[in-house]
N, C-alpha and C. Protein backbone atom coordinates (compact mmCIF):
# COMPACT_ATOMS: atom_id res chain seq x y z
N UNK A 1 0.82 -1.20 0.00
CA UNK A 1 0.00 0.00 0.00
C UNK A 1 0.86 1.26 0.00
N UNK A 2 1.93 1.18 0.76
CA UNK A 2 2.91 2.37 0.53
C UNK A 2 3.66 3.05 -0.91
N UNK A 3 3.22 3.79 -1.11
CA UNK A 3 4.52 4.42 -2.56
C UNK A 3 4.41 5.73 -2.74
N UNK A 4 4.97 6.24 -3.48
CA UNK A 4 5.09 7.65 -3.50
C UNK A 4 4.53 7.89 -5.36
N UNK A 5 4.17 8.89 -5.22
CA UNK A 5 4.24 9.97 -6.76
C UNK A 5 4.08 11.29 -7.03
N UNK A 6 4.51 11.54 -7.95
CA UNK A 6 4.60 12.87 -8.65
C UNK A 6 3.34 13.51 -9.28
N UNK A 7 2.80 14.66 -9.06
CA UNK A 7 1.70 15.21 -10.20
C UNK A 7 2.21 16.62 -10.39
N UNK A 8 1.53 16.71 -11.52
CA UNK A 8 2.33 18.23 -12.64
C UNK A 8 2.06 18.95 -12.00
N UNK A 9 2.35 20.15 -11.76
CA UNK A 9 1.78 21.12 -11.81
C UNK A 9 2.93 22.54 -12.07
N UNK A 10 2.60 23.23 -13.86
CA UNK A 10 2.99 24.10 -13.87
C UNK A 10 4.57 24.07 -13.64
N UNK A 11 5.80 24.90 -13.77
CA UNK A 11 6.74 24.71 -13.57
C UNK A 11 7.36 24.03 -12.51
N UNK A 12 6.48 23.70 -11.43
CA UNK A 12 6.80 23.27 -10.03
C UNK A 12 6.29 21.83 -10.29
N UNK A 13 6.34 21.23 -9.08
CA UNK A 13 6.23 19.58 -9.19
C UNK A 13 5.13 18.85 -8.09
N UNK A 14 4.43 18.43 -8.05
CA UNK A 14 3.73 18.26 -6.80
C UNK A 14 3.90 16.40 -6.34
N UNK A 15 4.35 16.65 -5.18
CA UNK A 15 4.47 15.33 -4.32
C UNK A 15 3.52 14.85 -3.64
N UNK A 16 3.28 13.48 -3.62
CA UNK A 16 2.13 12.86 -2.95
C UNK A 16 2.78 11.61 -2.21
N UNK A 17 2.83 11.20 -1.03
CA UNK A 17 2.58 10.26 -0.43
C UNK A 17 1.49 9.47 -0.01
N UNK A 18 1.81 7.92 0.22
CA UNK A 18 0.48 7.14 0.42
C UNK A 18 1.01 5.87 0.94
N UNK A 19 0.21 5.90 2.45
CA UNK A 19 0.63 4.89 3.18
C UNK A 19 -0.74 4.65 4.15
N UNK A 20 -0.55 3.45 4.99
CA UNK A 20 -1.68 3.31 5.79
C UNK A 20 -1.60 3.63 7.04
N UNK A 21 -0.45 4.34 7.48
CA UNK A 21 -0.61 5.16 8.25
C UNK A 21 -0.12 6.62 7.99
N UNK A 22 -0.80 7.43 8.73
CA UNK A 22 -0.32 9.08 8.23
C UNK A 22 1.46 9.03 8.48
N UNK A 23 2.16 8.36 9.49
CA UNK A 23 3.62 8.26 9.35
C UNK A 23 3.99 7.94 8.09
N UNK A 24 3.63 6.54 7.08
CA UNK A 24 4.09 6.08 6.16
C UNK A 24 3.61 7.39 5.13
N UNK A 25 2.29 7.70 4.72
CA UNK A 25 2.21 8.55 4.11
C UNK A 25 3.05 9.79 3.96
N UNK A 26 3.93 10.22 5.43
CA UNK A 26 4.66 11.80 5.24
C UNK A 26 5.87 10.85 4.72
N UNK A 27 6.16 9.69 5.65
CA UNK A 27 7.43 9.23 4.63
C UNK A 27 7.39 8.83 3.27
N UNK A 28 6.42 8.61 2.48
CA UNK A 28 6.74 8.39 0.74
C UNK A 28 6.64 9.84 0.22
N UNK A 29 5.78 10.45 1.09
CA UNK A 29 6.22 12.18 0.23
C UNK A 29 7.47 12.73 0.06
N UNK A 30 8.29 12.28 1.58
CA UNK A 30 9.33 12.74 1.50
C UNK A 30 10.59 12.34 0.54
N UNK A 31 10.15 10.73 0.33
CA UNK A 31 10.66 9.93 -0.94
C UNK A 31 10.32 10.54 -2.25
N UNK A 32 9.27 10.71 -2.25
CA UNK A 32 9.01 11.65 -3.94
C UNK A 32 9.68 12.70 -3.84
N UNK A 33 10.20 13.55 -2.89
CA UNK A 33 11.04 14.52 -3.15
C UNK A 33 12.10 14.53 -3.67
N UNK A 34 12.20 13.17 -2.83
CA UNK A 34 13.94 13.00 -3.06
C UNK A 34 13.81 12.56 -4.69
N UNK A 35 12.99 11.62 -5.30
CA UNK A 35 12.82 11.30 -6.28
C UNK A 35 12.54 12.77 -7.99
N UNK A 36 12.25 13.65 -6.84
CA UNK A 36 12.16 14.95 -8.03
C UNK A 36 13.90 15.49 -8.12
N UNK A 37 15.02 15.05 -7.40
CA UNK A 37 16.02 15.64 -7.60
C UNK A 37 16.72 14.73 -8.20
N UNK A 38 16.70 13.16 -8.08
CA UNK A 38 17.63 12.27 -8.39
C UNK A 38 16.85 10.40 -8.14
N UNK A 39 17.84 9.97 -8.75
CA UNK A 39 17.18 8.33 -8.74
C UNK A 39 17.57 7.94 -7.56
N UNK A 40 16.45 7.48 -6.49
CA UNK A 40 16.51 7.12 -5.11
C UNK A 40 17.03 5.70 -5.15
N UNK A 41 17.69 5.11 -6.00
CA UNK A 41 18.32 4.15 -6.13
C UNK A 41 19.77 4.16 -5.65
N UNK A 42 20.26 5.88 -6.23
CA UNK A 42 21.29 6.32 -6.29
C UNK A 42 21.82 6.46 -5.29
N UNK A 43 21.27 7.24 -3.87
CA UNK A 43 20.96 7.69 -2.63
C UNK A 43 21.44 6.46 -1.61
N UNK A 44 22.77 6.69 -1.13
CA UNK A 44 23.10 5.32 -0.18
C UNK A 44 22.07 5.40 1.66
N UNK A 45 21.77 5.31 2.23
CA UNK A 45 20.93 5.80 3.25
C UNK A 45 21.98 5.54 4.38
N UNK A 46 22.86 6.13 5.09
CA UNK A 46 24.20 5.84 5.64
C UNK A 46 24.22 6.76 7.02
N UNK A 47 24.12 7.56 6.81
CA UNK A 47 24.15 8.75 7.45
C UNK A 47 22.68 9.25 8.38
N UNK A 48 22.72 9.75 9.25
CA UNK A 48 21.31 9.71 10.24
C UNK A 48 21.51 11.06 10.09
N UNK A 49 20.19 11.47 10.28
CA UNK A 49 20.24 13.04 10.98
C UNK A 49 18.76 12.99 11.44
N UNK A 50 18.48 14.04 12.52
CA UNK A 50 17.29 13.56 13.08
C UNK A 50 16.76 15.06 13.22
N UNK A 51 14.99 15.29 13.46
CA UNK A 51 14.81 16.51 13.28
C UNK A 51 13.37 15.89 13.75
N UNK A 52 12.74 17.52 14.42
CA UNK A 52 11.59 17.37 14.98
C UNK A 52 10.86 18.77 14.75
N UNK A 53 9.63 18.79 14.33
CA UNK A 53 8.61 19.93 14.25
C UNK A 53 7.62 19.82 14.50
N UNK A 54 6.68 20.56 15.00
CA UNK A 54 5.09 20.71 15.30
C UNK A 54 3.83 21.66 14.81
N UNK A 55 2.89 21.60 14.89
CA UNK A 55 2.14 22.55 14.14
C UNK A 55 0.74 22.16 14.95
N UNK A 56 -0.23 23.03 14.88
CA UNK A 56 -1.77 22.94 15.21
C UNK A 56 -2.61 21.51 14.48
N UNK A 57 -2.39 21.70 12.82
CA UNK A 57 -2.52 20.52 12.65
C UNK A 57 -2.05 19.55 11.32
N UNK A 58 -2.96 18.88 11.16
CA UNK A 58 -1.75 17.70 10.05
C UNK A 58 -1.10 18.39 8.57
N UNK A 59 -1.74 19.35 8.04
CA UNK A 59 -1.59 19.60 7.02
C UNK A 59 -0.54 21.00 7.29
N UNK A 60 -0.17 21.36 8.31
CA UNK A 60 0.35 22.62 8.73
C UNK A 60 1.98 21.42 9.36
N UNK A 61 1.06 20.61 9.70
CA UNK A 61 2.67 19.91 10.18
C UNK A 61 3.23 19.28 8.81
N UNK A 62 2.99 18.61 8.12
CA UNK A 62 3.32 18.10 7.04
C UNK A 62 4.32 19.12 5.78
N UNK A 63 3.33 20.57 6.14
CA UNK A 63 4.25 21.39 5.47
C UNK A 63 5.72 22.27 5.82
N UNK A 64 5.31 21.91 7.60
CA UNK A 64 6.74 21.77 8.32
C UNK A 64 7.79 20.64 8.10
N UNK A 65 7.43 19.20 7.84
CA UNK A 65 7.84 18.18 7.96
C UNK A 65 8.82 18.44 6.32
N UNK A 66 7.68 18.95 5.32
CA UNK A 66 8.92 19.11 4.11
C UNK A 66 10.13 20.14 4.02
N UNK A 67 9.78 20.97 4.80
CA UNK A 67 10.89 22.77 4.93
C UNK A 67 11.54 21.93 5.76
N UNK A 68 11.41 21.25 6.51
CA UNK A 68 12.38 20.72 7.48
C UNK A 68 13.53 19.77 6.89
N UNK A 69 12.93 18.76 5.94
CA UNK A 69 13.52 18.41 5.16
C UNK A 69 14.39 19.32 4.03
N UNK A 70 13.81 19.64 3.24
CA UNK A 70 14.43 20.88 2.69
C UNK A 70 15.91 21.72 3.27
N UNK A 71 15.24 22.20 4.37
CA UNK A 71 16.23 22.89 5.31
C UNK A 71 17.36 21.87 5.59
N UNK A 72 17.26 20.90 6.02
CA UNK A 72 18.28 19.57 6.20
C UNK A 72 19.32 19.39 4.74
N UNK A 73 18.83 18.94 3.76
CA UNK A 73 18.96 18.54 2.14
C UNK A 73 19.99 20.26 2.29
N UNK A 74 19.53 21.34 1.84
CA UNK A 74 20.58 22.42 1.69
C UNK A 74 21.42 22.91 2.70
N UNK A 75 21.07 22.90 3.45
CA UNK A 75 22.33 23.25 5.01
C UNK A 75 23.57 22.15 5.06
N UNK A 76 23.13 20.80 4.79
CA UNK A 76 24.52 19.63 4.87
C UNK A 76 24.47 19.10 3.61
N UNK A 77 24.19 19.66 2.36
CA UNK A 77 24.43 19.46 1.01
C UNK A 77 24.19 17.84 1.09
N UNK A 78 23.28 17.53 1.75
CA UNK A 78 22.83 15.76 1.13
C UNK A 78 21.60 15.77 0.50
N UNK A 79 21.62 14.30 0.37
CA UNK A 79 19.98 13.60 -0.10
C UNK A 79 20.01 12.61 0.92
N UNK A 80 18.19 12.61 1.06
CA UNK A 80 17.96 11.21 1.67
C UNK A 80 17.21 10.55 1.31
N UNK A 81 17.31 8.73 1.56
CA UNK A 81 16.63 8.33 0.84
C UNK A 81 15.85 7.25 1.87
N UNK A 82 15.77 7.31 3.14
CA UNK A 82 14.85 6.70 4.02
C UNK A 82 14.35 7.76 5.04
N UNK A 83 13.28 7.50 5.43
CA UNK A 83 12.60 8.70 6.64
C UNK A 83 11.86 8.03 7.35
N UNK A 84 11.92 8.27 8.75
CA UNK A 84 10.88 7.24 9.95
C UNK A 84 10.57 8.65 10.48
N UNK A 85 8.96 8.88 10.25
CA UNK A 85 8.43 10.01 10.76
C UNK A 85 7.84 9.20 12.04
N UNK A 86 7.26 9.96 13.26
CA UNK A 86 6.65 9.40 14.40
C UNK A 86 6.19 10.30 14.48
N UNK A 87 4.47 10.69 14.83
CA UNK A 87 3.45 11.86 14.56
C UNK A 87 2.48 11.35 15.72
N UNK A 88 2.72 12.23 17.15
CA UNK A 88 2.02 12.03 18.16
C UNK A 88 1.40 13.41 18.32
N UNK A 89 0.01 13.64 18.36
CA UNK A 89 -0.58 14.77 19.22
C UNK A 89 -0.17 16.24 18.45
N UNK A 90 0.05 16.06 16.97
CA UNK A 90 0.68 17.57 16.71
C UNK A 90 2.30 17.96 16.84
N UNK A 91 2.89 16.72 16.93
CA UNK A 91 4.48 16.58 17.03
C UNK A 91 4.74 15.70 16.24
N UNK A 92 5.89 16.34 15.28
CA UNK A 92 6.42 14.69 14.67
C UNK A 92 7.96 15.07 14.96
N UNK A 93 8.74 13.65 15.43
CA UNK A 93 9.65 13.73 15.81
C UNK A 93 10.33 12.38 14.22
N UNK A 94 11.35 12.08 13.84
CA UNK A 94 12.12 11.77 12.99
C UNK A 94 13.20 11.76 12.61
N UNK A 95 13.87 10.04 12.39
CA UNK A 95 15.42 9.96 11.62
C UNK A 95 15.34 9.69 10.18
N UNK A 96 16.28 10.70 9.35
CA UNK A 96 16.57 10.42 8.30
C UNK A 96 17.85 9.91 8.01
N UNK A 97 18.14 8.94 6.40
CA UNK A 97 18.87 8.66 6.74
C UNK A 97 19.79 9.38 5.12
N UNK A 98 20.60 9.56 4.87
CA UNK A 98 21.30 9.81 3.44
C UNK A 98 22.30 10.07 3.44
N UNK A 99 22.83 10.69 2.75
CA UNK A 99 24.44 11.26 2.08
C UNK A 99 24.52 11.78 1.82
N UNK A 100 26.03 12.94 1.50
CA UNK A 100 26.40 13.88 0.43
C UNK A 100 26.08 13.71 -0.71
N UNK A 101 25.38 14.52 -1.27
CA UNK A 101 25.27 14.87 -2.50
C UNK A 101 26.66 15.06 -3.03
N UNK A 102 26.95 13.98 -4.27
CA UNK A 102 28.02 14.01 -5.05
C UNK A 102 27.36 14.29 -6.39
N UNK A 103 27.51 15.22 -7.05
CA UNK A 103 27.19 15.78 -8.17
C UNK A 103 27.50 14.48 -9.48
N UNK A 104 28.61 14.06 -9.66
CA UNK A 104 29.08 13.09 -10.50
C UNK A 104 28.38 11.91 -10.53
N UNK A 105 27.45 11.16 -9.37
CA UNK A 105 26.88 10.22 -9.18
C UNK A 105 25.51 10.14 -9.33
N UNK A 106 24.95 11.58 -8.43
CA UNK A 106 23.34 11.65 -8.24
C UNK A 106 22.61 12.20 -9.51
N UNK A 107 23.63 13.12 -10.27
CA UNK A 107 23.61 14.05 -11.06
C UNK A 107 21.85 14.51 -10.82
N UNK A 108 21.51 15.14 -9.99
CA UNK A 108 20.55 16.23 -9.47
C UNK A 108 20.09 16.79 -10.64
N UNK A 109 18.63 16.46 -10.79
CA UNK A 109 18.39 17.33 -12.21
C UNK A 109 17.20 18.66 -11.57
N UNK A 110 16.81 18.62 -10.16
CA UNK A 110 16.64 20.00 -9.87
C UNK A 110 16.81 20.33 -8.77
N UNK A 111 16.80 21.62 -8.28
CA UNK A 111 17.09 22.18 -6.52
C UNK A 111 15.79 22.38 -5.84
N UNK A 112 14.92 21.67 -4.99
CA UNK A 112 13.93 22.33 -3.99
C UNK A 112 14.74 23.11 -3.50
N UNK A 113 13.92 24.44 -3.42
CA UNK A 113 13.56 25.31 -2.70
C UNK A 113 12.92 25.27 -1.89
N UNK A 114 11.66 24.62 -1.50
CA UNK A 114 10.36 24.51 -0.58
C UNK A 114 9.60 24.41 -0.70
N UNK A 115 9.12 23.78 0.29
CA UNK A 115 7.29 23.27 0.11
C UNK A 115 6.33 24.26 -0.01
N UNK A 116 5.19 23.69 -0.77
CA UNK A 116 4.41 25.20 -0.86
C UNK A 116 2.96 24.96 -0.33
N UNK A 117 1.68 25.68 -0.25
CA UNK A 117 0.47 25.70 0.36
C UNK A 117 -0.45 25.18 -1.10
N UNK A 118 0.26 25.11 -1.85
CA UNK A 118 -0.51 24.66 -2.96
C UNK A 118 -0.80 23.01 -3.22
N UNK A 119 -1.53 22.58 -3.64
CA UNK A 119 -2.29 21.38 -3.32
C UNK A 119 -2.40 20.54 -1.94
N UNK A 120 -2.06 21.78 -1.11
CA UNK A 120 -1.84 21.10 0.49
C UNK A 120 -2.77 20.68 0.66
N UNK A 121 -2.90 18.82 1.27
CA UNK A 121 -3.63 17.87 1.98
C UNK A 121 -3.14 16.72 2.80
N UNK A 122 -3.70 16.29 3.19
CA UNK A 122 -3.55 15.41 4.50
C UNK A 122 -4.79 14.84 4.59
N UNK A 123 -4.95 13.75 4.53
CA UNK A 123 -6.51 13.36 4.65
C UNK A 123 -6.04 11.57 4.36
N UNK A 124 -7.77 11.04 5.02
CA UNK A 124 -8.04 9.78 5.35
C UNK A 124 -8.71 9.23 4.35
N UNK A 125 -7.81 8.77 3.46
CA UNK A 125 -8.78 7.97 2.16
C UNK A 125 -10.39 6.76 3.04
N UNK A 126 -11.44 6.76 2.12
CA UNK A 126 -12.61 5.89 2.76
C UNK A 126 -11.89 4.71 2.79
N UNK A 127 -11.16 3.75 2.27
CA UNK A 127 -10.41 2.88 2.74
C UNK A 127 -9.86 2.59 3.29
N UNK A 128 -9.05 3.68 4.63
CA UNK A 128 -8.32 3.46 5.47
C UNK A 128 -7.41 4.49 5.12
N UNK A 129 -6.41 4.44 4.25
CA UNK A 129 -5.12 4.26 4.02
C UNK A 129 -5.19 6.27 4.08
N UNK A 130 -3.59 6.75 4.08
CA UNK A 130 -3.92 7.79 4.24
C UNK A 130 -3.21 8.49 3.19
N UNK A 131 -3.27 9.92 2.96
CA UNK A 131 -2.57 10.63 1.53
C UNK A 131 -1.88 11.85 2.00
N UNK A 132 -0.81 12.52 1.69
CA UNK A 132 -0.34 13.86 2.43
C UNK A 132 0.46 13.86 0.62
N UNK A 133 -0.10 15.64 0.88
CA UNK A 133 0.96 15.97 -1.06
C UNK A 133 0.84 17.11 -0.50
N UNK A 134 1.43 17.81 -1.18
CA UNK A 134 1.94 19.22 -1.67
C UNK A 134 2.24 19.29 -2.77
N UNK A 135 3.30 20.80 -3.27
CA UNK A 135 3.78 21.38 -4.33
C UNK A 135 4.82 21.52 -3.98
N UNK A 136 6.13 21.42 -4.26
CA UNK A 136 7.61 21.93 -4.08
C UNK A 136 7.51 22.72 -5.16
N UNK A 137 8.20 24.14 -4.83
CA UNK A 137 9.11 24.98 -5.74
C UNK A 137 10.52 24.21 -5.89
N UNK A 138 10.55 24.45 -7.43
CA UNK A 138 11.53 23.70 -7.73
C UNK A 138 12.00 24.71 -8.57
């Protein structure tokens, strides 16, 4: 049930996660991100870094959860290519795991900038399973 994808939108790119729980769901979004810069194949997952944000509610945290990422990805010039979100009460706490970005290997075909308010959702598919997307400026 878990995977990630991409939908158009306009020069920018929009990410969707989908998992059966809202954790798995922020983690394949965060995989489609990584997947809008480079082949997550490429991406050794080696390296931890850990990070925590909060918000009022899911769709306000989720858009913290990607700037956070973001913010991570350009401050220590990596990619990552695993994420264990944990989302209690309006807190998500989380280890990622990745590497330096080596230009010669990943060859990066674009730069996030950041998550945006555009197609922002978070929601409980009638089947259970759950969905979190956005828009990255790219």
């Amino acid at each position: 049930m878990e995977r990630w994808e991409h939908f158009a939108h306009g020069a920018d790119i929009g990410v969707r996660g989908i998992g059966a729980t809202k954790d798995q769901a922020f983690a394949q979004a965060a995989m489609a991100m990584t997947a809008a810069v480079t082949d997550l194949d490429l991406v050794a997952a080696r390296d931890q870094v850990r990070l925590a944000c909060a918000a009022p509610d899911d769709e306000l945290l989720f858009y913290d959860w990607m700037n956070a990422i973001i913010y991570e990805m350009t401050t220590r010039s990596m990619l990552f290519a695993r994420f264990e979100p944990r989302l209690t009460d309006g807190v998500l706490e989380a280890s990622l795991w990745g590497e330096p970005v080596a230009i010669a290997r990943h060859h990066p075909a674009v730069e996030v900038k950041g998550a945006t308010f555009t197609e922002l959702k978070v929601r409980r598919h009638d089947h259970g399973g759950w969905c979190a997307q956005c828009v990255i400026d790219i």
